[in-house]
N, C-alpha and C. Protein backbone atom coordinates (compact mmCIF):
# COMPACT_ATOMS: atom_id res chain seq x y z
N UNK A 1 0.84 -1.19 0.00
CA UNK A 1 0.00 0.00 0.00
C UNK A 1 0.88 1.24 0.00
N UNK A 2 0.57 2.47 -0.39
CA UNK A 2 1.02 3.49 -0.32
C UNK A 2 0.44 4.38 0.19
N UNK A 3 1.27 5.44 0.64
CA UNK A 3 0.82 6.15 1.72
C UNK A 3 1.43 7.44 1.69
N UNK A 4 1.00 8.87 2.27
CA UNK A 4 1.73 10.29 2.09
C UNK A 4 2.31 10.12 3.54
N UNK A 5 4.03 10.72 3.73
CA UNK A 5 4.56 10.79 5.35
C UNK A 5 3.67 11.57 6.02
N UNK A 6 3.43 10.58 7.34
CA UNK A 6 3.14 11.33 8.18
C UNK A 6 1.32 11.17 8.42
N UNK A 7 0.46 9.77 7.37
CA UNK A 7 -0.64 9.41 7.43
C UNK A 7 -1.05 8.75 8.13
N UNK A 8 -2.09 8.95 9.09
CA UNK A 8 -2.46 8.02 9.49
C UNK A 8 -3.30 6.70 9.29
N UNK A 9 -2.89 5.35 9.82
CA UNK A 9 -3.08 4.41 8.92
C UNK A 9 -4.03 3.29 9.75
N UNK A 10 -4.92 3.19 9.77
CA UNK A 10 -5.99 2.00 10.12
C UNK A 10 -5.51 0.84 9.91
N UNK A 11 -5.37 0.01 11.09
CA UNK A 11 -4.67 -1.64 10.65
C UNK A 11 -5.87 -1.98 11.51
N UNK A 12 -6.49 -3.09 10.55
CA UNK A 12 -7.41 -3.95 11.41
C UNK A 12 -7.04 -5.46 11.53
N UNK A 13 -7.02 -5.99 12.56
CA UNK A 13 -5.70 -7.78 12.72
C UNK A 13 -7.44 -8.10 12.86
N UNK A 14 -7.50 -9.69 12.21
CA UNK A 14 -8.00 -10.10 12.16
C UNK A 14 -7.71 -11.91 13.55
N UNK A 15 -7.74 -12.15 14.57
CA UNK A 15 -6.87 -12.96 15.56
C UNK A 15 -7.81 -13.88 15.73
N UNK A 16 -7.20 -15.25 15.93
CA UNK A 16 -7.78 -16.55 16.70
C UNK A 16 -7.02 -16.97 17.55
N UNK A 17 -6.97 -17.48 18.88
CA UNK A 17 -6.14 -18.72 19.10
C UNK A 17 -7.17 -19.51 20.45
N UNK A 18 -6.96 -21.19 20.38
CA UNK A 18 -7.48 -21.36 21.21
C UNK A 18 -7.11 -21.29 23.00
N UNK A 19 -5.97 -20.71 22.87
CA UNK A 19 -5.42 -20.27 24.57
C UNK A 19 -6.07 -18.67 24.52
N UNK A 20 -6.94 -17.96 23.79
CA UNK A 20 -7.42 -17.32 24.65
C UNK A 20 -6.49 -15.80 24.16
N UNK A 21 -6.81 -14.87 23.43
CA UNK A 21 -5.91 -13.84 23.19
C UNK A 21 -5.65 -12.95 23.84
N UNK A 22 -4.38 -12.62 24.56
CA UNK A 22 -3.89 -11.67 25.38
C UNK A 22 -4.10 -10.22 25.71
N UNK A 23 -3.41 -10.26 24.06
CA UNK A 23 -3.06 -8.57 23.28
C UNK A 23 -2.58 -8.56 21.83
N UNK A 24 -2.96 -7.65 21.10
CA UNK A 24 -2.87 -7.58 19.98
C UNK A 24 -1.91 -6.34 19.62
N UNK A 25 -0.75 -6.29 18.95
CA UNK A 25 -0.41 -4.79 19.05
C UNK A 25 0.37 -4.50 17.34
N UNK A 26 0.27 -3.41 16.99
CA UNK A 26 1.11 -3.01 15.42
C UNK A 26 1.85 -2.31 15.81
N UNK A 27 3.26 -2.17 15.52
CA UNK A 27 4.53 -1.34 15.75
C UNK A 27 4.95 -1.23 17.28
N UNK A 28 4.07 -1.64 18.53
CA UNK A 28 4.17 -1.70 19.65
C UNK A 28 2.78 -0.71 20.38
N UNK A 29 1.74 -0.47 19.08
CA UNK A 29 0.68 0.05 19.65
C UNK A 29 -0.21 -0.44 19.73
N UNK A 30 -0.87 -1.03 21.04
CA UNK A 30 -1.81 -1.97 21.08
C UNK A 30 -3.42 -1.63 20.44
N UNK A 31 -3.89 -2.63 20.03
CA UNK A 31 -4.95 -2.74 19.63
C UNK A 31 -6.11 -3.01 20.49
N UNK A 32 -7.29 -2.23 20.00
CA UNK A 32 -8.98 -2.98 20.81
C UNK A 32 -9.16 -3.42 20.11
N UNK A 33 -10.25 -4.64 20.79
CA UNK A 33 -10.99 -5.74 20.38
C UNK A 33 -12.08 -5.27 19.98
N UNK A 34 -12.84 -5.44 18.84
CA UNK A 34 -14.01 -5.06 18.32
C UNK A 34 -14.59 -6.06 17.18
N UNK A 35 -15.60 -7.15 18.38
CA UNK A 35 -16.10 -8.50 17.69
C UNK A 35 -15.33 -9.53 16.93
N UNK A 36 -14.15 -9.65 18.06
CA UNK A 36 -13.23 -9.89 17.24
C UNK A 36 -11.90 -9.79 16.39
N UNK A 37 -12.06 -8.31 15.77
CA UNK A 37 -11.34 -8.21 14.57
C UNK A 37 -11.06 -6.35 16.07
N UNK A 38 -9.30 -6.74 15.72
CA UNK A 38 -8.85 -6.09 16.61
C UNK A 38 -8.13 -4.73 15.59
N UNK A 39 -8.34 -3.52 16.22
CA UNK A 39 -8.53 -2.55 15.39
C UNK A 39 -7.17 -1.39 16.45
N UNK A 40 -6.55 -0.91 15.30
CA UNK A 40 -5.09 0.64 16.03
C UNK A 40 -5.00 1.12 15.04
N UNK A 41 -4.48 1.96 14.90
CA UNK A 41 -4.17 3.43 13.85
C UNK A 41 -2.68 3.76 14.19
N UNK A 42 -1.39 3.29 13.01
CA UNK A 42 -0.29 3.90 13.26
C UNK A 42 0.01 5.29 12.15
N UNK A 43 1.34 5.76 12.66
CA UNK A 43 1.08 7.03 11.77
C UNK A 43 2.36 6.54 10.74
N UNK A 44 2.53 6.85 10.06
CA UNK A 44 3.11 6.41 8.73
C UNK A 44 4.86 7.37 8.52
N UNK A 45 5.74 6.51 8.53
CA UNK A 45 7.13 7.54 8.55
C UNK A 45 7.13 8.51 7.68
N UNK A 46 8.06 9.80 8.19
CA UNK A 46 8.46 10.75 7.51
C UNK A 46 8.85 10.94 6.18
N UNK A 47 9.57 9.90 6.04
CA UNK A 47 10.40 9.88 5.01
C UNK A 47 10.34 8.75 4.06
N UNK A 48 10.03 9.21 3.03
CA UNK A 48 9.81 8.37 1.48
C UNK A 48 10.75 6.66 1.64
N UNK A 49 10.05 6.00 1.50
CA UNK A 49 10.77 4.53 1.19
C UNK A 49 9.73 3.35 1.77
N UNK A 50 10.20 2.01 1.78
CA UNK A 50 8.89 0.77 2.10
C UNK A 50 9.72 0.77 4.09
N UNK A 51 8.38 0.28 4.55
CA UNK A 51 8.41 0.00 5.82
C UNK A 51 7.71 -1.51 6.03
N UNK A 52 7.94 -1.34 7.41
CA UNK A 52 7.11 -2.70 8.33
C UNK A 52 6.31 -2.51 9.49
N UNK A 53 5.29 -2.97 8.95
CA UNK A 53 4.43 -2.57 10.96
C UNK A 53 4.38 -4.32 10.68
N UNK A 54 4.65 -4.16 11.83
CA UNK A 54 4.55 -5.46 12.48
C UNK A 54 3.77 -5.70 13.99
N UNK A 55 3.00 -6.73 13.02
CA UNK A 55 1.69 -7.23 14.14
C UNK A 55 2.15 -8.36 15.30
N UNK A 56 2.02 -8.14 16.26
CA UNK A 56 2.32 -8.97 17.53
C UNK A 56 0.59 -10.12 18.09
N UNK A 57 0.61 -10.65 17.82
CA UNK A 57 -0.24 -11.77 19.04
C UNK A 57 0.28 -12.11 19.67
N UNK A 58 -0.33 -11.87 21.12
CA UNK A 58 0.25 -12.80 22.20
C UNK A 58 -1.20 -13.94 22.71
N UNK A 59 -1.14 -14.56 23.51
CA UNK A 59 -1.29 -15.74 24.04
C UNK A 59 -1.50 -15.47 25.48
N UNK A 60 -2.40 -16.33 25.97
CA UNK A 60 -2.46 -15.94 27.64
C UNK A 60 -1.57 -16.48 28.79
N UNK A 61 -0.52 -17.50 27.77
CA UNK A 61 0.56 -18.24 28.17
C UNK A 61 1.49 -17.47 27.70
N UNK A 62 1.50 -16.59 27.04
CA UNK A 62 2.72 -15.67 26.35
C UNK A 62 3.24 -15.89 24.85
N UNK A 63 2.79 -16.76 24.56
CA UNK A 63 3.08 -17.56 23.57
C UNK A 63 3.01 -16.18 22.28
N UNK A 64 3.84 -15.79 21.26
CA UNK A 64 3.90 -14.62 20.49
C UNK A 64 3.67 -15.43 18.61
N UNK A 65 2.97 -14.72 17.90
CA UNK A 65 2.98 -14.33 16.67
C UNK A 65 3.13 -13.55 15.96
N UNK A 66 3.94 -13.25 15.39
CA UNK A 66 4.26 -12.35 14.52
C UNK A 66 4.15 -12.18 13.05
N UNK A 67 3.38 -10.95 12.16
CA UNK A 67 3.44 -10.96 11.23
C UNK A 67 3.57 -9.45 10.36
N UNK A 68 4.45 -9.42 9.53
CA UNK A 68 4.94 -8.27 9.29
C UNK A 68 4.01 -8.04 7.41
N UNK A 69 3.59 -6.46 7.46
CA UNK A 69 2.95 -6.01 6.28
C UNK A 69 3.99 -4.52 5.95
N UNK A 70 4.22 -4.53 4.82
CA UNK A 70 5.00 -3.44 4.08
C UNK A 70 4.11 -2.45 4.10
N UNK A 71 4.44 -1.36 3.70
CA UNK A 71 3.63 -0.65 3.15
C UNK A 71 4.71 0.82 2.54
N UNK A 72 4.57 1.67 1.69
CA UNK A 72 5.47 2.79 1.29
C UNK A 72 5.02 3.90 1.16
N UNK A 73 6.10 4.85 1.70
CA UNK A 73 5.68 6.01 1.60
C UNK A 73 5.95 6.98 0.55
N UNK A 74 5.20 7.92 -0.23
CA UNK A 74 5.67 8.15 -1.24
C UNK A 74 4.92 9.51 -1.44
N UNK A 75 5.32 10.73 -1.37
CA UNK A 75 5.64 12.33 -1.39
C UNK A 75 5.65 12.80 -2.86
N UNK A 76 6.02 12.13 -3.61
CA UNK A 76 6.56 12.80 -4.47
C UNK A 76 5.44 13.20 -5.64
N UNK A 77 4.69 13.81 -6.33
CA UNK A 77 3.83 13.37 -7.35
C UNK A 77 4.14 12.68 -8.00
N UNK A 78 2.93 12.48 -9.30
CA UNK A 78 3.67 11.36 -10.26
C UNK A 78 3.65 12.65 -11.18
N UNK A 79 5.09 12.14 -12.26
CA UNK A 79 5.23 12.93 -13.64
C UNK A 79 4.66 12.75 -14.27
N UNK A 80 4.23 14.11 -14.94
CA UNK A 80 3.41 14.18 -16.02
C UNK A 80 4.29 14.60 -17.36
N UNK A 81 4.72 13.53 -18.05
CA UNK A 81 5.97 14.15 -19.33
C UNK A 81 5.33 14.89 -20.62
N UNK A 82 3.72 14.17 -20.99
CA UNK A 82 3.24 15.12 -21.81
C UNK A 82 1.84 14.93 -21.81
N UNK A 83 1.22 16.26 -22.15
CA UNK A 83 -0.27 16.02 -22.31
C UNK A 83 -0.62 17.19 -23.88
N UNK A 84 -1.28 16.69 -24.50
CA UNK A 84 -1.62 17.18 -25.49
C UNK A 84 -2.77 17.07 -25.92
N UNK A 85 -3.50 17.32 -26.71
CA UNK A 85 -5.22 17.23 -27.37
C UNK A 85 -4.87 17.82 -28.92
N UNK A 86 -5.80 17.22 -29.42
CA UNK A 86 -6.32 17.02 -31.14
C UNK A 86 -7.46 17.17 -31.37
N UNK A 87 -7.65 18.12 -32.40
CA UNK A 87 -9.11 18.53 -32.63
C UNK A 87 -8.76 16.87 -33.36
N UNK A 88 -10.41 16.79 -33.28
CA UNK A 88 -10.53 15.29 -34.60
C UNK A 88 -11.46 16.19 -35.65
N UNK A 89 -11.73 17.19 -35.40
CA UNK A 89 -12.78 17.27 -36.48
C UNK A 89 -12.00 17.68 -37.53
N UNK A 90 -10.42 18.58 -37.36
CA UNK A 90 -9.62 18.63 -38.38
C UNK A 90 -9.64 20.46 -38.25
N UNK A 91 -9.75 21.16 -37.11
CA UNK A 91 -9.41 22.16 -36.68
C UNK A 91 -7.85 21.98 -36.32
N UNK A 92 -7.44 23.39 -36.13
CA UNK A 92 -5.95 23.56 -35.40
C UNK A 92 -5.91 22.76 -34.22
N UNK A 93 -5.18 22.20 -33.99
CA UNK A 93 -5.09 21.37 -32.65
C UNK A 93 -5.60 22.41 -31.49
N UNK A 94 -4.85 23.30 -31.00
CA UNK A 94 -5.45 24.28 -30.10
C UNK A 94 -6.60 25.68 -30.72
N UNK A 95 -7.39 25.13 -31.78
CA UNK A 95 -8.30 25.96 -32.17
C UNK A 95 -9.77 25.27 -31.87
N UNK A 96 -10.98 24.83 -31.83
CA UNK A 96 -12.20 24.72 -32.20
C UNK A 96 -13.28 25.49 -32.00
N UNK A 97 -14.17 25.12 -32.49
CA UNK A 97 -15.34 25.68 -32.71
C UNK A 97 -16.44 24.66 -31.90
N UNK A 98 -17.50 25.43 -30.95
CA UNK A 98 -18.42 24.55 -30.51
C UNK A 98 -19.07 23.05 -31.18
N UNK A 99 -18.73 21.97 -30.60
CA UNK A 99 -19.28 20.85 -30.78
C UNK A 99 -18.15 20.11 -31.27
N UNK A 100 -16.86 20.21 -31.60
CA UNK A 100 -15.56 19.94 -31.81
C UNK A 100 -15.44 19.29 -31.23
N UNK A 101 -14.81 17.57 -31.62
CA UNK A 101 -14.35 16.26 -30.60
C UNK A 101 -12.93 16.74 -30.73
N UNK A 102 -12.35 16.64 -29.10
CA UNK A 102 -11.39 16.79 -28.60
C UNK A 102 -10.84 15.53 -27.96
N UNK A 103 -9.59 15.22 -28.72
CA UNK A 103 -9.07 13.98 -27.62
C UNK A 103 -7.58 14.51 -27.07
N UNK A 104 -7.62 14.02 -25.64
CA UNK A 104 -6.81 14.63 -24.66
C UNK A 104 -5.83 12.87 -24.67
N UNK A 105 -4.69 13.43 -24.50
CA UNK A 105 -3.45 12.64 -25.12
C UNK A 105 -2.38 12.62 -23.23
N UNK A 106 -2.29 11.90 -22.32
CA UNK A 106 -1.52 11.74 -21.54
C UNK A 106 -0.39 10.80 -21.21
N UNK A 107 0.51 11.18 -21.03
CA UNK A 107 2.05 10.62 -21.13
C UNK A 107 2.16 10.47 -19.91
N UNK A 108 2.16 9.70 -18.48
CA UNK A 108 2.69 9.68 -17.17
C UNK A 108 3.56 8.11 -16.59
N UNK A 109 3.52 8.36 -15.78
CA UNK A 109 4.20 7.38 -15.06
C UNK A 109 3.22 5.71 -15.41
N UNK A 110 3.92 4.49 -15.14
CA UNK A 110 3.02 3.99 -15.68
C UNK A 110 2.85 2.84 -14.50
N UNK A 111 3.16 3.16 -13.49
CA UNK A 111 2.99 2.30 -12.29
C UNK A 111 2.56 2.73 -11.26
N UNK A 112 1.58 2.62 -10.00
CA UNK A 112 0.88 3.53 -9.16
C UNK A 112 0.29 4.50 -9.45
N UNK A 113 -0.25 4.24 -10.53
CA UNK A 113 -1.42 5.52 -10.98
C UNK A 113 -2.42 5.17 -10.63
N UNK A 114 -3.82 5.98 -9.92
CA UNK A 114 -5.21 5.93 -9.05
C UNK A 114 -5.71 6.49 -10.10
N UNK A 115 -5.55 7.67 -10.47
CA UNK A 115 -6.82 8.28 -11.73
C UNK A 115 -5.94 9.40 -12.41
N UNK A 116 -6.56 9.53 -13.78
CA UNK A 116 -6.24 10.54 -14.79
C UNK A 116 -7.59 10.90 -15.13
N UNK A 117 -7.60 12.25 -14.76
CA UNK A 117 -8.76 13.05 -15.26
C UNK A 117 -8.62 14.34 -15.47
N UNK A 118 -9.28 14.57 -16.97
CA UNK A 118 -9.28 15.90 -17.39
C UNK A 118 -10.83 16.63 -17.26
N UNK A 119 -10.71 18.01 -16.57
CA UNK A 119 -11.98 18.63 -17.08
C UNK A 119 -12.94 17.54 -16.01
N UNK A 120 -12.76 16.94 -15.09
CA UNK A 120 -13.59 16.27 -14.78
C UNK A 120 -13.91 14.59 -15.31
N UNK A 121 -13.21 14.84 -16.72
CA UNK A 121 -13.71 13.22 -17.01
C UNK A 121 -12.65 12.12 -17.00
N UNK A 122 -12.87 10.88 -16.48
CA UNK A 122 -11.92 9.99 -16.31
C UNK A 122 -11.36 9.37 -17.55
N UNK A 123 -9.97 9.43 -17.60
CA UNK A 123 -9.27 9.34 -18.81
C UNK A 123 -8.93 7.68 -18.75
N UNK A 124 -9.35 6.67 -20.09
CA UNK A 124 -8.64 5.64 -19.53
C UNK A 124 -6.99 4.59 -20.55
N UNK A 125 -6.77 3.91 -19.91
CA UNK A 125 -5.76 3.38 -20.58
C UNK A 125 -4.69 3.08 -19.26
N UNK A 126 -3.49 3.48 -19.26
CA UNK A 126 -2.79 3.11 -17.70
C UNK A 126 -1.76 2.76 -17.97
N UNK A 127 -1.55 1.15 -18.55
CA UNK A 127 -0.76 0.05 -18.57
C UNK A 127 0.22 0.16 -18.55
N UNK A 128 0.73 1.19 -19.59
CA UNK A 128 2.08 1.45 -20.22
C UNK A 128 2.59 3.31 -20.05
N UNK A 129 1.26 3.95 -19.03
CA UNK A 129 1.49 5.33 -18.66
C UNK A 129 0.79 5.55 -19.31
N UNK A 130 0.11 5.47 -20.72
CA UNK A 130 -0.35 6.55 -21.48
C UNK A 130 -2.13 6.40 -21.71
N UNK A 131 -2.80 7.45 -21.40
CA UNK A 131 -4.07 7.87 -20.90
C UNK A 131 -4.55 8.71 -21.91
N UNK A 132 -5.85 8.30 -22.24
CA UNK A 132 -6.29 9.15 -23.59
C UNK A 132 -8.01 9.09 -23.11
N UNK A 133 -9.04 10.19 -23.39
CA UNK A 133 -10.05 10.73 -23.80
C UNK A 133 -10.03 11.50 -24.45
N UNK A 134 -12.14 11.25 -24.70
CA UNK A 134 -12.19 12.54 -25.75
C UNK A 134 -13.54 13.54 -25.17
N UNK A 135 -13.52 14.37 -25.73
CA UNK A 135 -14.21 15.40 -24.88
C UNK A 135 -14.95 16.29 -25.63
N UNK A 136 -16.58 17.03 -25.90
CA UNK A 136 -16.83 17.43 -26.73
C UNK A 136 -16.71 18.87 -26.45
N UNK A 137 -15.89 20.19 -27.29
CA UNK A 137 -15.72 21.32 -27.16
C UNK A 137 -16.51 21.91 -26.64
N UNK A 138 -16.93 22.88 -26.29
CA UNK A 138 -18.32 23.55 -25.70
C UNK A 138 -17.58 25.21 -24.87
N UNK A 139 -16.84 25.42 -25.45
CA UNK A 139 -16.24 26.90 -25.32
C UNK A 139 -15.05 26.92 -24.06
N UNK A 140 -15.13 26.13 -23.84
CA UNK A 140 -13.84 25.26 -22.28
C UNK A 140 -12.37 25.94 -23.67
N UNK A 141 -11.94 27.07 -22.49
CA UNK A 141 -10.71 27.36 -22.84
C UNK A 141 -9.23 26.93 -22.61
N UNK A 142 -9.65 26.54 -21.03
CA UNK A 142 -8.56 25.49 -20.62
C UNK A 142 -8.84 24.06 -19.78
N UNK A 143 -8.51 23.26 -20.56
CA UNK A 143 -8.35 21.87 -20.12
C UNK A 143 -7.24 21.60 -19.20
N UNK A 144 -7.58 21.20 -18.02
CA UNK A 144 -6.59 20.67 -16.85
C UNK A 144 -6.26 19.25 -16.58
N UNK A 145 -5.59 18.72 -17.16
CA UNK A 145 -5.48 17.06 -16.47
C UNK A 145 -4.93 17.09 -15.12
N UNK A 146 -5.36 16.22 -14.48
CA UNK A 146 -4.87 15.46 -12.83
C UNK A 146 -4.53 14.78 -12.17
N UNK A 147 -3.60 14.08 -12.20
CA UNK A 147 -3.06 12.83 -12.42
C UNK A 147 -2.79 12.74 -10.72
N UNK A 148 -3.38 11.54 -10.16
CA UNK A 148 -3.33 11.14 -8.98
C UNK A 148 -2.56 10.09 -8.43
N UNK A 149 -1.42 10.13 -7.75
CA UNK A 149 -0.88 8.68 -7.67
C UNK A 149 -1.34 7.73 -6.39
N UNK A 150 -1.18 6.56 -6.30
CA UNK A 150 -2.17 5.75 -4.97
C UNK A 150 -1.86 6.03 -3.65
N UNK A 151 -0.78 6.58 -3.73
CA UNK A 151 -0.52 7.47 -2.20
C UNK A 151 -1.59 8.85 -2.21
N UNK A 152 -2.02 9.22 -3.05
CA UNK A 152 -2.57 10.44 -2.85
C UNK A 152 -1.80 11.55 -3.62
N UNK A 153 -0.91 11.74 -3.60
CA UNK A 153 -0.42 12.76 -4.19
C UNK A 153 -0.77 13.25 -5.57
N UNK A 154 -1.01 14.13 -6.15
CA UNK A 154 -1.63 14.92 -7.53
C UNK A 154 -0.73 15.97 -8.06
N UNK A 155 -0.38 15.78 -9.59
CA UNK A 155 0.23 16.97 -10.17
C UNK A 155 -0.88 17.22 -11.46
N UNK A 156 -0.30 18.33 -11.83
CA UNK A 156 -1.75 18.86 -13.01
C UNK A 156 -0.93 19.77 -13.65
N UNK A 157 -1.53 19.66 -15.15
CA UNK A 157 -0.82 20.67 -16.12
C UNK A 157 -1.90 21.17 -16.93
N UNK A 158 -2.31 22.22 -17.29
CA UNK A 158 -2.61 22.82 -18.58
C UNK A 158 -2.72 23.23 -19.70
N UNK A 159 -3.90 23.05 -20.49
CA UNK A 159 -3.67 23.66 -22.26
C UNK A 159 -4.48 24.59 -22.42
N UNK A 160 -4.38 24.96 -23.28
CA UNK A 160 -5.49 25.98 -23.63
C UNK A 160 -5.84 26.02 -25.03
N UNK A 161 -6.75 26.25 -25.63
CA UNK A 161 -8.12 25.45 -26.69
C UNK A 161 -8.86 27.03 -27.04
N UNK A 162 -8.48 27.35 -27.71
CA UNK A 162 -8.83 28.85 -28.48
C UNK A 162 -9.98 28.35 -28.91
N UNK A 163 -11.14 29.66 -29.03
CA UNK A 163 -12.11 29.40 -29.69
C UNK A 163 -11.70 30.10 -31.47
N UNK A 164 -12.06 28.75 -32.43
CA UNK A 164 -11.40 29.70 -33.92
C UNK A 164 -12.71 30.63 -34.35
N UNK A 165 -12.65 31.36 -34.69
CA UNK A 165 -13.66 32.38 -34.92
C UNK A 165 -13.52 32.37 -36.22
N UNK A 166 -14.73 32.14 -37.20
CA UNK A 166 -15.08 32.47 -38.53
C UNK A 166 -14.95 33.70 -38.41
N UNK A 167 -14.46 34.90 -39.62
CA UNK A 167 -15.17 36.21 -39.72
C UNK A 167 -16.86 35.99 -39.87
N UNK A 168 -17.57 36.63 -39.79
CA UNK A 168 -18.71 36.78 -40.09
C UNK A 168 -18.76 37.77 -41.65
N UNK A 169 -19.88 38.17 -42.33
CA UNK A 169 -20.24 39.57 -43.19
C UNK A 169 -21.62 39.21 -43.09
N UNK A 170 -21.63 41.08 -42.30
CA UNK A 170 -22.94 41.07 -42.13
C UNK A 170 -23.78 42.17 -43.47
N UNK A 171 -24.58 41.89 -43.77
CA UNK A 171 -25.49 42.60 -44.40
C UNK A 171 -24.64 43.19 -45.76
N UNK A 172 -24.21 42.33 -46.47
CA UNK A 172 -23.26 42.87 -47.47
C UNK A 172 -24.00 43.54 -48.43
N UNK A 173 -23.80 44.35 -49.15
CA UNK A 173 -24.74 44.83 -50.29
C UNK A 173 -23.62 45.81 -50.90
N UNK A 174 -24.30 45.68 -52.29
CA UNK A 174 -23.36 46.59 -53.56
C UNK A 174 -24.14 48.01 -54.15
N UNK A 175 -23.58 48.90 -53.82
CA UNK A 175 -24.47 49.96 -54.89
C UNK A 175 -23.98 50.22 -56.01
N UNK A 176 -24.73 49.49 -57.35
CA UNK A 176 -24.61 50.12 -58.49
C UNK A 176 -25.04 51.10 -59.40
N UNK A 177 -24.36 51.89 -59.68
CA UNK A 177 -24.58 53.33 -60.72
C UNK A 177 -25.14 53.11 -61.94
């Protein structure tokens, strides 16, 4: 799991034994019993890298179990190397005109990504980093993607999407002599 320094983190131990369970504890902070399924909250290290909380059972004879869960901490956003959009209708890439299909083009990291969304809409693809929707113009000048990584952390970049303006002629008329 991943996690931002300094989160606090819900461990719920799930315990049996037939001598009768003592105490339950994660990192050396004991746990309550609740139907069972024994419930603590540790807070998550400072500093970026994988850890161990380690779960203790004891026994009413003393008897100990131990079992250790990783988990990492990770600060950093994820990179965003490129984001781009394409008119499809065959406008300037950063030009359209109302009702214009827009597809939004994302380049990121391609491991621990939670969501890519532009403008609100969820972008999909992932596998290999790269994240694509399409979006219908509607006078939206700037498009924001948001790229979330599973720790939480978010970076975001911007484009901007000109509206192309036809000239108009209004009321043309010729006077001839």
């Amino acid at each position: 799991d991943y996690v931002q320094s300094g989160t606090a983190i819900d461990v719920d131990v799930e315990a049996s034994d037939e001598n009768n369970i003592q105490s339950v504890s994660v990192n050396g902070e004991p746990a309550s019993s609740n139907s069972g399924v024994y419930e603590t909250t540790i807070v998550a290290e400072s500093s970026e890298g994988t850890y161990d909380a380690t779960v203790t059972v004891t026994d009413e004879y003393g008897n100990e179990q131990t079992q250790t869960v990783q988990y990492t901490v990770e600060d950093t956003p994820p990179q965003i190397f490129d984001y781009s959009v394409t008119n499809l209708d065959g406008e300037s890439n950063n030009l359209a005109m109302d009702g214009d299909m827009i597809e939004h083009s994302v380049d990121t990291e391609s491991s621990n990504i939670q969501s890519v969304i532009v403008n609100g809409n969820s972008m999909t693809g992932g596998s290999d980093g790269e994240y694509t929707t399409q979006t219908t113009w509607n006078s939206e000048t700037t498009y924001t993607v948001e790229v979330t990584d599973d720790a939480g952390n978010t970076n975001t970049e911007s484009i901007e999407v000109e509206k192309n303006t036809v000239p108009s002629i209004l009321n043309p008329h010729l006077d001839v002599d």
